[in-house]
Protein backbone atom coordinates (compact mmCIF):
# COMPACT_ATOMS: atom_id res chain seq x y z
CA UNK A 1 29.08 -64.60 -15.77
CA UNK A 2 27.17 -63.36 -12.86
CA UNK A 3 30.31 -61.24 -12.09
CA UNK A 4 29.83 -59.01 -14.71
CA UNK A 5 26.48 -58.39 -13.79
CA UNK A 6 25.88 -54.50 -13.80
CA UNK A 7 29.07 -53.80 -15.97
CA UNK A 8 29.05 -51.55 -18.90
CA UNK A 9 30.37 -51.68 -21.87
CA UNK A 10 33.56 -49.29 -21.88
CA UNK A 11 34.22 -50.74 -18.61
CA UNK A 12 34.42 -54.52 -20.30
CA UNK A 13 36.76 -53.26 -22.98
CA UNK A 14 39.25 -52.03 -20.75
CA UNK A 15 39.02 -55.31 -18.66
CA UNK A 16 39.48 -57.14 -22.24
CA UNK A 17 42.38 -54.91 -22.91
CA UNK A 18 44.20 -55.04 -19.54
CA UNK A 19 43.99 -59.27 -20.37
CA UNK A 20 45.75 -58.33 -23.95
CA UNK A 21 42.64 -59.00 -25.93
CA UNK A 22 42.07 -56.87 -29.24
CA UNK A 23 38.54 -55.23 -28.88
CA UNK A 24 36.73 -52.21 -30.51
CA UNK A 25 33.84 -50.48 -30.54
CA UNK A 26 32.15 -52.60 -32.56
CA UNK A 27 31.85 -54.84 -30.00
CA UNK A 28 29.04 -55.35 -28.23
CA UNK A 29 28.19 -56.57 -24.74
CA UNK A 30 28.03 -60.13 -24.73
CA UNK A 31 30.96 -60.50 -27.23
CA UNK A 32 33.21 -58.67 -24.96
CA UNK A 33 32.33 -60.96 -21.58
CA UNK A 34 32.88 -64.09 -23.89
CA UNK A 35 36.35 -62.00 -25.48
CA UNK A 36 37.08 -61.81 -21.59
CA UNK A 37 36.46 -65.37 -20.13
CA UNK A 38 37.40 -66.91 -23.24
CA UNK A 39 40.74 -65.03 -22.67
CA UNK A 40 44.22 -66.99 -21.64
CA UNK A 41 44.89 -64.06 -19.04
CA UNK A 42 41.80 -64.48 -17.88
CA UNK A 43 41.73 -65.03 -13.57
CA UNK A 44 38.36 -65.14 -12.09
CA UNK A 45 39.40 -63.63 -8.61
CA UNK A 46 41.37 -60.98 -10.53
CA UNK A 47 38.09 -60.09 -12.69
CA UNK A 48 35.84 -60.15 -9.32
CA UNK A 49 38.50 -57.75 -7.46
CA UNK A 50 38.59 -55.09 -11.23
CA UNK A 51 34.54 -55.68 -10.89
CA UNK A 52 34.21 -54.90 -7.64
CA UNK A 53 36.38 -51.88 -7.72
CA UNK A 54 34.27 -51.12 -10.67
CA UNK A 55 30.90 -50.89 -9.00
CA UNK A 56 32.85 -48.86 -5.92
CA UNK A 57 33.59 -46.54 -8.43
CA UNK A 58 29.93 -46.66 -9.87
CA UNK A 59 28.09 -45.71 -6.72
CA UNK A 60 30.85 -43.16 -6.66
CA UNK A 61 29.14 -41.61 -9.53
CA UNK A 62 26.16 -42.32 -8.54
CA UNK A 63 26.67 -40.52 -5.53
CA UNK A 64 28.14 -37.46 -7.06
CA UNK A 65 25.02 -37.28 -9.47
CA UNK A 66 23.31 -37.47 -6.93
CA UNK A 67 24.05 -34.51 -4.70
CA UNK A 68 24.49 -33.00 -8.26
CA UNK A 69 21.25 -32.80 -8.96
CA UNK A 70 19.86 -32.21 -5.20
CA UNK A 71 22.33 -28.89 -6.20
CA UNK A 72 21.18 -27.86 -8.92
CA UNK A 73 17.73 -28.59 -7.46
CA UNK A 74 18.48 -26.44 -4.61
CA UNK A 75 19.79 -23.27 -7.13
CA UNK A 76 17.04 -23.62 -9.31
CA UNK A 77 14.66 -23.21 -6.09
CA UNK A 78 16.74 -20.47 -4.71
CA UNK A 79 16.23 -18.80 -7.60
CA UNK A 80 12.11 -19.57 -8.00
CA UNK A 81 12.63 -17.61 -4.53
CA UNK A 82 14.70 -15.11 -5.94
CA UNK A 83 12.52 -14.19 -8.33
CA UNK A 84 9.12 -14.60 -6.25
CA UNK A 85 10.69 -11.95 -3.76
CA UNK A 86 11.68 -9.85 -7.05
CA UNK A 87 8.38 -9.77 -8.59
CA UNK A 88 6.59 -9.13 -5.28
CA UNK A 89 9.07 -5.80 -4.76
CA UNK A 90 8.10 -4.71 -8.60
CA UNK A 91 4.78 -5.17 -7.49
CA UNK A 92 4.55 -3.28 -4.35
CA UNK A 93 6.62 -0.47 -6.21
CA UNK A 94 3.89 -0.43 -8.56
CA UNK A 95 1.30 -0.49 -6.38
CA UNK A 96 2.88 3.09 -4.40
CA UNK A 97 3.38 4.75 -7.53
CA UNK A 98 0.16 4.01 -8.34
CA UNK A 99 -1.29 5.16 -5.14
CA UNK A 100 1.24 8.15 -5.80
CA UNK A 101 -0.16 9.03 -8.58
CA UNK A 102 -3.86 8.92 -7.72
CA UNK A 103 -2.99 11.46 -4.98
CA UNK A 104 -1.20 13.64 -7.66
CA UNK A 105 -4.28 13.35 -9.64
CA UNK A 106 -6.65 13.99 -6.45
CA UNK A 107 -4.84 16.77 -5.61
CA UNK A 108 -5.05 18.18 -9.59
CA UNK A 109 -8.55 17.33 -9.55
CA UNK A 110 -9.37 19.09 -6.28
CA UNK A 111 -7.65 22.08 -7.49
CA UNK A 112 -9.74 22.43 -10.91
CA UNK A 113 -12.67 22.17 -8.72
CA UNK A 114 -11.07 24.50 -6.14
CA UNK A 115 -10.88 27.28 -9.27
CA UNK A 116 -13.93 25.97 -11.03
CA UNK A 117 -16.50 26.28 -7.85
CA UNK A 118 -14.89 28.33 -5.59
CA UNK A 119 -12.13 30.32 -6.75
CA UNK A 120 -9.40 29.86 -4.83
CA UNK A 121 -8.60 27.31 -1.96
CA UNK A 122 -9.48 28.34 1.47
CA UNK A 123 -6.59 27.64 4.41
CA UNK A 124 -7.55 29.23 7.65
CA UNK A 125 -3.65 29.78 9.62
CA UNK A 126 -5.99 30.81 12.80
CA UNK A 127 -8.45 28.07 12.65
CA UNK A 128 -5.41 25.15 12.33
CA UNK A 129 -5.85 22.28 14.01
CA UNK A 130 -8.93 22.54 14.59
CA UNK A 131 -9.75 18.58 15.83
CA UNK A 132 -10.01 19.17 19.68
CA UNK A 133 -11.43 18.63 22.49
CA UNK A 134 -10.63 22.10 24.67
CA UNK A 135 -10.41 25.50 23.03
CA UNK A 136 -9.48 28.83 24.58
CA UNK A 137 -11.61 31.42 22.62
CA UNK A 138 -10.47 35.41 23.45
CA UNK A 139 -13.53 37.70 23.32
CA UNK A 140 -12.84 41.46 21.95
CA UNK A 141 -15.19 44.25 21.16
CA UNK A 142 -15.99 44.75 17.61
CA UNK A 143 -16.29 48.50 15.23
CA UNK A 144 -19.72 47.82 14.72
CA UNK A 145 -21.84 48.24 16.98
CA UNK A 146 -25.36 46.27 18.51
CA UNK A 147 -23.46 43.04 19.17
CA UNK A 148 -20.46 41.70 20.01
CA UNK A 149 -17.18 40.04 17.53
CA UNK A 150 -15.95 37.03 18.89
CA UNK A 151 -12.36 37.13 17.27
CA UNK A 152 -11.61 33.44 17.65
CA UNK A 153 -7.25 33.03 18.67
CA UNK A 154 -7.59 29.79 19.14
CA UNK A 155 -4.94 27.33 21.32
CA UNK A 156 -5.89 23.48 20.49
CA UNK A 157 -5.34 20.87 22.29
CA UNK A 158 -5.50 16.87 21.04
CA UNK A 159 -5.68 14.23 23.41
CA UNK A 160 -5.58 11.21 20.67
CA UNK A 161 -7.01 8.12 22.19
CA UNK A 162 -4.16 5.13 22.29
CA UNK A 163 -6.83 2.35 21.76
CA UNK A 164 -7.01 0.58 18.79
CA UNK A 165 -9.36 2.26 15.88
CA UNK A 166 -11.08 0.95 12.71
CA UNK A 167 -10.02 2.93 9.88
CA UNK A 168 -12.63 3.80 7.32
CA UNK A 169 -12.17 4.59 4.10
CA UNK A 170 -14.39 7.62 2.23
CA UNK A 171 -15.52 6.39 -1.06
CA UNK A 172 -15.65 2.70 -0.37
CA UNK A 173 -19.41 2.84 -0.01
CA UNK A 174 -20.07 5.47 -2.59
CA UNK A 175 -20.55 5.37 -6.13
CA UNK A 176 -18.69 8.32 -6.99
CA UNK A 177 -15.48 7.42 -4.77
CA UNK A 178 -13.31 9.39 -7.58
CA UNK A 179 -15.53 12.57 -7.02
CA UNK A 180 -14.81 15.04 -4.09
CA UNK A 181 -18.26 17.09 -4.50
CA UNK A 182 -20.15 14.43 -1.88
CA UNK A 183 -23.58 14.12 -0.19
CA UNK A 184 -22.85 14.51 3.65
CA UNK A 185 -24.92 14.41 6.91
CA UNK A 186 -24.83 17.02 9.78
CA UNK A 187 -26.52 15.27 12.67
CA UNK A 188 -27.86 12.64 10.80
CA UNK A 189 -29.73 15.34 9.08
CA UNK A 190 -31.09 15.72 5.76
CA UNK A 191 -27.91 15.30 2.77
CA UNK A 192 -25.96 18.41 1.97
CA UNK A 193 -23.76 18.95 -0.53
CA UNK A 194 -20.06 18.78 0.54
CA UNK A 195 -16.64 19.29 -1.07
CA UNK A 196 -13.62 17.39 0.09
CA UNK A 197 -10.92 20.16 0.38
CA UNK A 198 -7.46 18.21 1.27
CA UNK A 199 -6.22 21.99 1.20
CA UNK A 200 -8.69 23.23 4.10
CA UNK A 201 -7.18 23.08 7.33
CA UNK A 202 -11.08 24.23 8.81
CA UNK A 203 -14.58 22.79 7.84
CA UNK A 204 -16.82 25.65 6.22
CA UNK A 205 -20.75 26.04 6.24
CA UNK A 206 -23.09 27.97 4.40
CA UNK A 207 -25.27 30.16 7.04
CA UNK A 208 -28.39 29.49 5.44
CA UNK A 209 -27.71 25.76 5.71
CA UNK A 210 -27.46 26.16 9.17
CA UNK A 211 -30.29 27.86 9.95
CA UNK A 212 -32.42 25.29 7.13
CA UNK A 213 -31.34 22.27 9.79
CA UNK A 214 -31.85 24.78 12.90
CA UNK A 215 -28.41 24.27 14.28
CA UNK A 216 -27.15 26.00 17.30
CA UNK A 217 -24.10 28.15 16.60
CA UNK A 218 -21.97 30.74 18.59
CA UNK A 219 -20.82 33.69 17.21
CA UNK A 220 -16.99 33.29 16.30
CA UNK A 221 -15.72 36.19 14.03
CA UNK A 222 -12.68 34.77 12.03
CA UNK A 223 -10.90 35.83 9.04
CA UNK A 224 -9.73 32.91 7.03
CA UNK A 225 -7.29 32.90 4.48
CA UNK A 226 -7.41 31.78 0.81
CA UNK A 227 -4.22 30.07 -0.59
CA UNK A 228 -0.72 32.32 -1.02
CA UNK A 229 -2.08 35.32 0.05
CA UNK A 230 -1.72 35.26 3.76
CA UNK A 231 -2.40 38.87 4.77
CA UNK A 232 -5.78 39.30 3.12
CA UNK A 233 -8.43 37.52 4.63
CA UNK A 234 -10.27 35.73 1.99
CA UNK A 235 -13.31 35.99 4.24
CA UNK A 236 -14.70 36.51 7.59
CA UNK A 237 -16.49 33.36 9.66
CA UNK A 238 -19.85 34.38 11.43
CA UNK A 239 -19.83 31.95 14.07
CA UNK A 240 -18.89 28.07 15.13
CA UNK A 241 -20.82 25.10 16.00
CA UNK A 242 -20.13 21.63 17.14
CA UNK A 243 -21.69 18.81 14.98
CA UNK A 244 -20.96 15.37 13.64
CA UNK A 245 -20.26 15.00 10.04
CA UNK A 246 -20.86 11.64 8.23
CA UNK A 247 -19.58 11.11 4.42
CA UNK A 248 -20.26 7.42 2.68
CA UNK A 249 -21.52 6.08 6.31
CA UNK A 250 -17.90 7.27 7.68
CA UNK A 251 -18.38 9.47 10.20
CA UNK A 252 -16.28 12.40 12.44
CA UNK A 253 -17.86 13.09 15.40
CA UNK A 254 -17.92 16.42 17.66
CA UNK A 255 -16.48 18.74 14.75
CA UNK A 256 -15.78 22.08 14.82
CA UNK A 257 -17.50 23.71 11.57
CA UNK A 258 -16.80 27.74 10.85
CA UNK A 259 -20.59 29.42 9.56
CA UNK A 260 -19.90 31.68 6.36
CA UNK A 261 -21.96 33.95 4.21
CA UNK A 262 -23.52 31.97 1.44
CA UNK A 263 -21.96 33.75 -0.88
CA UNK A 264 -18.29 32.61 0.27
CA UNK A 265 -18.72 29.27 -1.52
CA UNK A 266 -21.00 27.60 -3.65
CA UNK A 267 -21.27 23.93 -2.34
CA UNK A 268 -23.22 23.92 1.32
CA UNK A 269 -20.27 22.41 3.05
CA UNK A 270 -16.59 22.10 2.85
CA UNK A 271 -15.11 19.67 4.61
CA UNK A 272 -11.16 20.20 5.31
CA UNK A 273 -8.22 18.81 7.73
CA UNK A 274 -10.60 19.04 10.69
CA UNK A 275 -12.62 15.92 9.83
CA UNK A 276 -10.26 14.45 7.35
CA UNK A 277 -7.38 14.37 9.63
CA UNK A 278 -9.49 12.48 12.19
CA UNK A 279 -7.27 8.48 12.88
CA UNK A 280 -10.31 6.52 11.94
CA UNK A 281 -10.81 8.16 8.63
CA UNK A 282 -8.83 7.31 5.03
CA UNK A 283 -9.67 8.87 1.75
């Protein structure tokens, strides 16, 4: 019986039929190897040969199960990957309209602040680019007379360094990282306070600030503009210095801050595109 060993059922019947034995259903296992060697048809080299052609056909199956399942494996971890690379997309989309919208709301904020402190936002067209390292300054005789306008047409120049830099972020060692009224440092001097103005293409300074920290200044006679209105100067610079300027332990080095009346802004300093702009600073 040894032959039989690894046969199923339905494939017992059908040998037990193909001998002309009457079998059903009913019939279990053992009844149907004793139907089929009890059977007058029955050959033993005839049932090896239908046996072995049965197994053949077995591993057959197997087989195809086999690389069946190492398919269906394969989609299903196609697909985990699929959807990994899906989420991680939905994710970084969220992440830049997140970041989009906390410059939307930066920018709202700064302008509240913009009307709220200072009354309007103050872009300089003559002052641009201010982050340099040579300027051309054109002396002219002024109306008044005793001393001497410096009206600053500046040409800049930027000679960006191709080494590597280490980009700091403002905010990441402050407290208020969501504010853009700041304490800042000229010259490692005492804190003043400073406004973050992403719409200030020049850094500002109150005069009596920088006579308070007895800083050095030339006189530079500028008119800067205030936003839209590009033909009437908002107001007039009284000179220029040279100073570094350090925000939440991030500092700009060798800036070039405009001195204004006090009463041009209320916050001591505004800081604008001139430091901001600088490649090892992110806010």
């Amino acid at each position: 019986m040894s032959i039989f060993a690894g046969a199923r059922k339905c494939d017992l019947k059908i040998l037990a039929e193909e001998l002309g034995e009457t079998v059903n259903d009913s019939h279990k296992l053992k009844d149907l190897k004793r139907i089929i060697l009890a059977s007058k048809e029955y050959d033993e080299e005839s049932a090896k040969e239908w046996m072995n052609s049965i197994n053949e056909r077995k591993e057959r199956e197997e087989i195809a199960d086999q690389k069946k399942q190492e398919e269906i494996s394969e989609r299903r971890r196609q697909d985990e990957i699929q959807m990994r690379k899906e989420e991680q997309e939905i994710e970084l989309r969220k992440l830049e309209y997140e970041e989009r919208k906390r410059k939307d709301e930066m920018e709202f904020e700064l302008q509240k602040i913009r009307l709220e402190a200072e009354g309007r936002s103050l872009n300089s067209n003559s002052v641009a680019n201010q982050n340099v390292n040579s300027t051309q300054i054109k002396p002219r005789e002024g109306n008044e007379t005793g001393y001497k306008i410096i009206n600053c047409v500046a040409k800049e120049t930027n000679h960006a360094s191709e080494e590597s830099l280490s980009v700091r972020l403002v905010g990441e060692n402050s407290d208020e990282s969501n504010s853009f009224l700041k304490k800042a440092k000229i010259n490692n001097c005492d804190n003043v306070q400073a406004l973050i103005d992403t719409g200030s293409s020049c850094c500002l300074l109150k005069i009596s600030v920088a006579q308070k920290l007895k800083l050095k200044f030339e006189r530079a006679v500028n008119k800067i503009y205030g936003f839209g209105n590009q033909k009437m100067p908002a107001l007039t610079s009284i000179g220029r210095i040279k100073a570094d300027i350090e925000v939440d332990n991030v500092k700009g080095e060798n800036i070039s801050i405009y001195v204004v009346p006090d009463d041009a802004q209320s916050v001591d300093l505004i800081i604008g595109r001139t430091w901001l702009d600088l490649p090892n600073i992110a806010y």
